[in-house]
Protein backbone atom coordinates (compact mmCIF):
# COMPACT_ATOMS: atom_id res chain seq x y z
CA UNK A 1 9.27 -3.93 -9.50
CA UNK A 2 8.56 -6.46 -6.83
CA UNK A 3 6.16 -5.77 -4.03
CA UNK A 4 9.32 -5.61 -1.71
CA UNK A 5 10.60 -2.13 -3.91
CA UNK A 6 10.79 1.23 -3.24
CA UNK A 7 14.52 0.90 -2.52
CA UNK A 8 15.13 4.76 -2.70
CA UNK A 9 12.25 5.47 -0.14
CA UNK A 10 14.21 2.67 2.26
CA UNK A 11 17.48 4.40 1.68
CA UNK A 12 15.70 8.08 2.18
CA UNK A 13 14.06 6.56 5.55
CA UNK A 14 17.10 5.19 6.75
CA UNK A 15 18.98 8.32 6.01
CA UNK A 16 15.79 10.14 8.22
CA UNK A 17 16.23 7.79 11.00
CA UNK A 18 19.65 8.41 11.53
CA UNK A 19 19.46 11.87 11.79
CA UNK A 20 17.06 11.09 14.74
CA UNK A 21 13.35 11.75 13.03
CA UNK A 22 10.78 9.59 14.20
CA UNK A 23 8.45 6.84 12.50
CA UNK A 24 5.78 8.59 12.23
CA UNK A 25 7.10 12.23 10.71
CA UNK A 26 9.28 9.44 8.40
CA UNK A 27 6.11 7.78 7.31
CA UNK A 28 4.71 12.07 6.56
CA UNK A 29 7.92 12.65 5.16
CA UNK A 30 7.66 9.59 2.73
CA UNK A 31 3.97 9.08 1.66
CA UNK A 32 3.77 5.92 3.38
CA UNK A 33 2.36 4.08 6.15
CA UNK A 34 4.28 3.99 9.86
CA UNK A 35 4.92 -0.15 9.84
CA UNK A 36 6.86 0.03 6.47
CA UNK A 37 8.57 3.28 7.83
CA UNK A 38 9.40 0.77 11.09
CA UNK A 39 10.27 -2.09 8.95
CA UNK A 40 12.84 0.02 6.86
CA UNK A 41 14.63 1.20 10.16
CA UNK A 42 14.38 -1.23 12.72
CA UNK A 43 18.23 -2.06 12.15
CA UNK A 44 19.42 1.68 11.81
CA UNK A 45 20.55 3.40 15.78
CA UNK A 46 18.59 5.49 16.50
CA UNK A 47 18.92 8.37 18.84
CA UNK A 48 16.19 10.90 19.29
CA UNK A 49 16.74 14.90 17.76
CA UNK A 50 16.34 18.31 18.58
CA UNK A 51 12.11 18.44 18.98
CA UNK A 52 10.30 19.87 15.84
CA UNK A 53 8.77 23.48 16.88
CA UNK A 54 5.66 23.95 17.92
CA UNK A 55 5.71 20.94 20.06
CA UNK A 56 5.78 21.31 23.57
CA UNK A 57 6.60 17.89 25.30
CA UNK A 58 7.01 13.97 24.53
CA UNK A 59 4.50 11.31 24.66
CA UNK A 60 3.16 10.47 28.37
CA UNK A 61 3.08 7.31 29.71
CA UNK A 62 -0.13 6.20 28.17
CA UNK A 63 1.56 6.82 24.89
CA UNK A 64 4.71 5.76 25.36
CA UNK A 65 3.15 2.14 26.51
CA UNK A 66 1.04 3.01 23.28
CA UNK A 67 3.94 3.02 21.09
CA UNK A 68 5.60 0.41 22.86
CA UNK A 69 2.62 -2.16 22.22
CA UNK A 70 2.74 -1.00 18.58
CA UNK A 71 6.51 -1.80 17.99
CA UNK A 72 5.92 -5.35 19.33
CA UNK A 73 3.03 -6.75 18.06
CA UNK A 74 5.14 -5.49 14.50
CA UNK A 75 7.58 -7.54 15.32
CA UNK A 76 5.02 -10.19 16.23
CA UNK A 77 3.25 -10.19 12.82
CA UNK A 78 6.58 -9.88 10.81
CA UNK A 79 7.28 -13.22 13.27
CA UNK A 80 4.36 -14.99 12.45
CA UNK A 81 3.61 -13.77 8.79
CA UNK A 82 7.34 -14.93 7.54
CA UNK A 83 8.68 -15.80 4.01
CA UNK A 84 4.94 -16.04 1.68
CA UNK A 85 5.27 -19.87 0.06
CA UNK A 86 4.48 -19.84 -3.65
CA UNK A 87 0.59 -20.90 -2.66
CA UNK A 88 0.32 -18.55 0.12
CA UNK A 89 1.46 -15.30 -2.05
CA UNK A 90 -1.53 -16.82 -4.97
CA UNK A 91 -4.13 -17.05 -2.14
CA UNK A 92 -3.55 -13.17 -1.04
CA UNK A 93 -3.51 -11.39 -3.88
CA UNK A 94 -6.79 -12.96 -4.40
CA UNK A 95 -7.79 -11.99 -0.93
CA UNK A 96 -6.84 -8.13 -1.82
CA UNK A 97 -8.61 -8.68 -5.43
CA UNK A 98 -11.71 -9.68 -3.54
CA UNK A 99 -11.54 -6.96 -1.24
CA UNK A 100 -10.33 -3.99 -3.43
CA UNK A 101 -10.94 -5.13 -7.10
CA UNK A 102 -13.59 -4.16 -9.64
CA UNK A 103 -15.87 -7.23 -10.42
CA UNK A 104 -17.63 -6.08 -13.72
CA UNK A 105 -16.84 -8.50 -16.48
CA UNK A 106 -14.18 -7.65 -19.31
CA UNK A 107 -12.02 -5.32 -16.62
CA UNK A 108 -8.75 -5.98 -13.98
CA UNK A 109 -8.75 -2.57 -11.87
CA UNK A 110 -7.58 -2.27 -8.59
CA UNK A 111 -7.24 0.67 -6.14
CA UNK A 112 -5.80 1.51 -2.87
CA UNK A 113 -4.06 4.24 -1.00
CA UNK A 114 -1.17 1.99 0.67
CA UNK A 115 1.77 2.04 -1.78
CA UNK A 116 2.43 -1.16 -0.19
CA UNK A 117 -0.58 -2.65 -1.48
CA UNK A 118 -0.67 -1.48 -4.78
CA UNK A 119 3.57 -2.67 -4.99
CA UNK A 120 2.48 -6.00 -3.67
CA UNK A 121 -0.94 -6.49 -5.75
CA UNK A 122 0.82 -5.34 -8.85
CA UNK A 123 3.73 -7.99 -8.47
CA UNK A 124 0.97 -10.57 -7.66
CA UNK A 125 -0.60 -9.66 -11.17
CA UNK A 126 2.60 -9.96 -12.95
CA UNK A 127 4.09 -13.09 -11.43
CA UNK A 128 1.18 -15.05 -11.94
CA UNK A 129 -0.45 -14.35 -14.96
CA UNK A 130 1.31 -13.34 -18.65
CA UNK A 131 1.11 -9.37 -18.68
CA UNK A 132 1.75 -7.55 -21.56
CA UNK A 133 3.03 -4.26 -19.70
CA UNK A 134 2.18 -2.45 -22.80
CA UNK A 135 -1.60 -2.45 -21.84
CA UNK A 136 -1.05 -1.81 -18.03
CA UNK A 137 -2.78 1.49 -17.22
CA UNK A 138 -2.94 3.65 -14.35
CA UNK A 139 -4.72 6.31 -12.58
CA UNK A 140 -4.67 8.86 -9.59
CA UNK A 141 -7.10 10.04 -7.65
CA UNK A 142 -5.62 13.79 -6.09
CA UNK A 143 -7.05 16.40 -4.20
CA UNK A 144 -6.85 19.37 -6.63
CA UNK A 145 -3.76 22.12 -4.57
CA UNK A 146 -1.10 18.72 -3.74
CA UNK A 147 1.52 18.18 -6.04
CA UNK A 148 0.67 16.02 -9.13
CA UNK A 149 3.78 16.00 -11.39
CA UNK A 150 5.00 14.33 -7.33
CA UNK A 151 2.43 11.79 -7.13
CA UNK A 152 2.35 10.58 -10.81
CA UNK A 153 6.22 9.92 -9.79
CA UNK A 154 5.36 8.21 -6.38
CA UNK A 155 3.25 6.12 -7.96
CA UNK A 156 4.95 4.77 -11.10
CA UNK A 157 7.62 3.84 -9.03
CA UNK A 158 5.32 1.99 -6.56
CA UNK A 159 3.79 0.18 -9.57
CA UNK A 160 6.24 -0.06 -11.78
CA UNK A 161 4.26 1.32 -14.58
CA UNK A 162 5.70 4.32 -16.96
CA UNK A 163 4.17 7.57 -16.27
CA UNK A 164 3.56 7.47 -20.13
CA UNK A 165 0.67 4.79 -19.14
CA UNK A 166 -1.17 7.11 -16.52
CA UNK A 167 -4.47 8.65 -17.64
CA UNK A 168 -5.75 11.73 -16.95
CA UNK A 169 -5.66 12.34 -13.30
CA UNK A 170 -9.08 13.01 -11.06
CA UNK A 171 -8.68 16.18 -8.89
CA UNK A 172 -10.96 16.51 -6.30
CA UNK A 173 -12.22 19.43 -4.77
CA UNK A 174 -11.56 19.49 -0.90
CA UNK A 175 -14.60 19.19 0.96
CA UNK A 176 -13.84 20.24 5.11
CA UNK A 177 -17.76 18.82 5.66
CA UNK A 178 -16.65 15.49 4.57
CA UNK A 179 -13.04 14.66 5.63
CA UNK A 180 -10.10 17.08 6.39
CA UNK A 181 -7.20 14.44 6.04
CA UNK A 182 -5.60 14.33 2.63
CA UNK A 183 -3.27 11.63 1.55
CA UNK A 184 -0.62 13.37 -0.04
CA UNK A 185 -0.06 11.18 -3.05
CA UNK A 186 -3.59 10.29 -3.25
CA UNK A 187 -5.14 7.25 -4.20
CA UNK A 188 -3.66 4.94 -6.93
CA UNK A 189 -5.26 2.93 -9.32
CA UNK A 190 -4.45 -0.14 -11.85
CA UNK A 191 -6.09 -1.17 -14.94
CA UNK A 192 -5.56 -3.76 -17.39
CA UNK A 193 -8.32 -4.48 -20.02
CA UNK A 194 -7.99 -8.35 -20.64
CA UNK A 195 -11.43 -10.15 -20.09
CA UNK A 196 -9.45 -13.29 -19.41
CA UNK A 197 -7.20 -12.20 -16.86
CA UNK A 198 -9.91 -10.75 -14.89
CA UNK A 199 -11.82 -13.80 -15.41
CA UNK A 200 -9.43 -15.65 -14.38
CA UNK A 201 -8.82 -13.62 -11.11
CA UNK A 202 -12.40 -14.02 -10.48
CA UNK A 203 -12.83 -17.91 -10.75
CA UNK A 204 -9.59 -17.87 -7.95
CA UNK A 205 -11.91 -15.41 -6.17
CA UNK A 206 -14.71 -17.96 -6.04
CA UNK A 207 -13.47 -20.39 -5.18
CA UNK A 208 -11.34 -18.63 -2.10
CA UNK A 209 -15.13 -17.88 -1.24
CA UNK A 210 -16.85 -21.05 -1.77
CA UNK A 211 -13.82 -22.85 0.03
CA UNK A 212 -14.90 -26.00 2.00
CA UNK A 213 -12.81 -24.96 5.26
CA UNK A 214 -15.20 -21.73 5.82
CA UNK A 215 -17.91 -22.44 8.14
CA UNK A 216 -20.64 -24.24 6.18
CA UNK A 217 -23.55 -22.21 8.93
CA UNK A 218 -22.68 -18.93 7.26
CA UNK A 219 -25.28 -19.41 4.75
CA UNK A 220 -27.66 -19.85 6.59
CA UNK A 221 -27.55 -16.45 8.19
């Protein structure tokens, strides 16, 4: 699965949108984050429904120029971002492996909450380096009461990995003194145990951070 998948969440958002729901309950609805919600739809008509109860009024002005700022610098960075080149798609999966990705020797694992992320870093992997999907693992991380049987599904599709090849999930307890926002789906995570893949990974890793275009008068911070 390429990192543009997920075609049944695109059709089920598109379906949402023309029954009038907005981004952001799609993006509840779906698992997923409001700009891929807006990217899915931005074709699709879209005429506003009957309010959801409980909710007493629409967004005021301040909001409304809110949401209008956040619709156009979307369109902005879907402007200026473009078709990835070849070289550009190898330099940012190695951004996201330097940001997100276990650097202990012997190791590839990579975690994120952003289905996006984890679709995009996991077609990186696999379109530039020889994966045997046999050995791709992966893992959730769940808060014990949401739905895993969901989330194991959510996740394999974002992936493309078997839910044969999850391990054993981590619940966690909820904890109100520490954060009261779950993600429904929870967190996912990749592994693939080849020393030389995730060496690999890490000399491109280097060498984005050694790279003679940064300013040289960082190190000497």
């Amino acid at each position: 699965m390429g990192y543009r998948g997920m075609v049944a969440e695109q059709a089920k958002a598109r379906e949402l949108r023309a029954t009038g729901m907005t981004l952001l309950d799609i993006a509840n609805e779906l698992g997923v984050s409001k700009s891929s919600a807006s990217l899915w739809v931005r074709d699709v008509e879209f005429t506003p429904g009957p309010r959801r109860r409980g909710r007493k009024r629409g967004p005021n002005v301040l909001e409304q120029r809110k949401l209008a700022e956040i619709d156009e610098l979307l369109e902005e960075g879907r402007r200026r971002i473009g078709e990835l080149s070849e070289r550009e798609f190898l330099v940012t999966g190695v951004a996201l492996y330097a940001c997100e990705g276990a650097k202990r020797d012997g190791c590839l694992k990579f975690a994120n909450s952003d289905p996006e992320m984890m679709a995009f870093f996991a077609a990186w992997l696999r379109h530039f380096f020889d994966i045997d999907e046999s050995r791709l693992r992966a893992r959730i991380y769940l808060h014990e009461g949401l739905d895993l049987d969901a989330a194991i599904s959510f996740w394999s599709r974002a992936m493309g990995i078997p839910p044969a090849q999850f391990g054993r999930p981590y619940r966690a307890k909820p904890d109100p003194s520490i954060r009261t926002v779950k993600h429904p789906m929870g967190c996912g995570y990749l592994n693939y145990s080849c020393s030389y893949t995730h060496r690999a990974i890490m000399g491109l890793v280097a060498a984005l951070l050694s790279s003679s275009s940064l300013n040289p008068g960082w190190r000497n911070w």
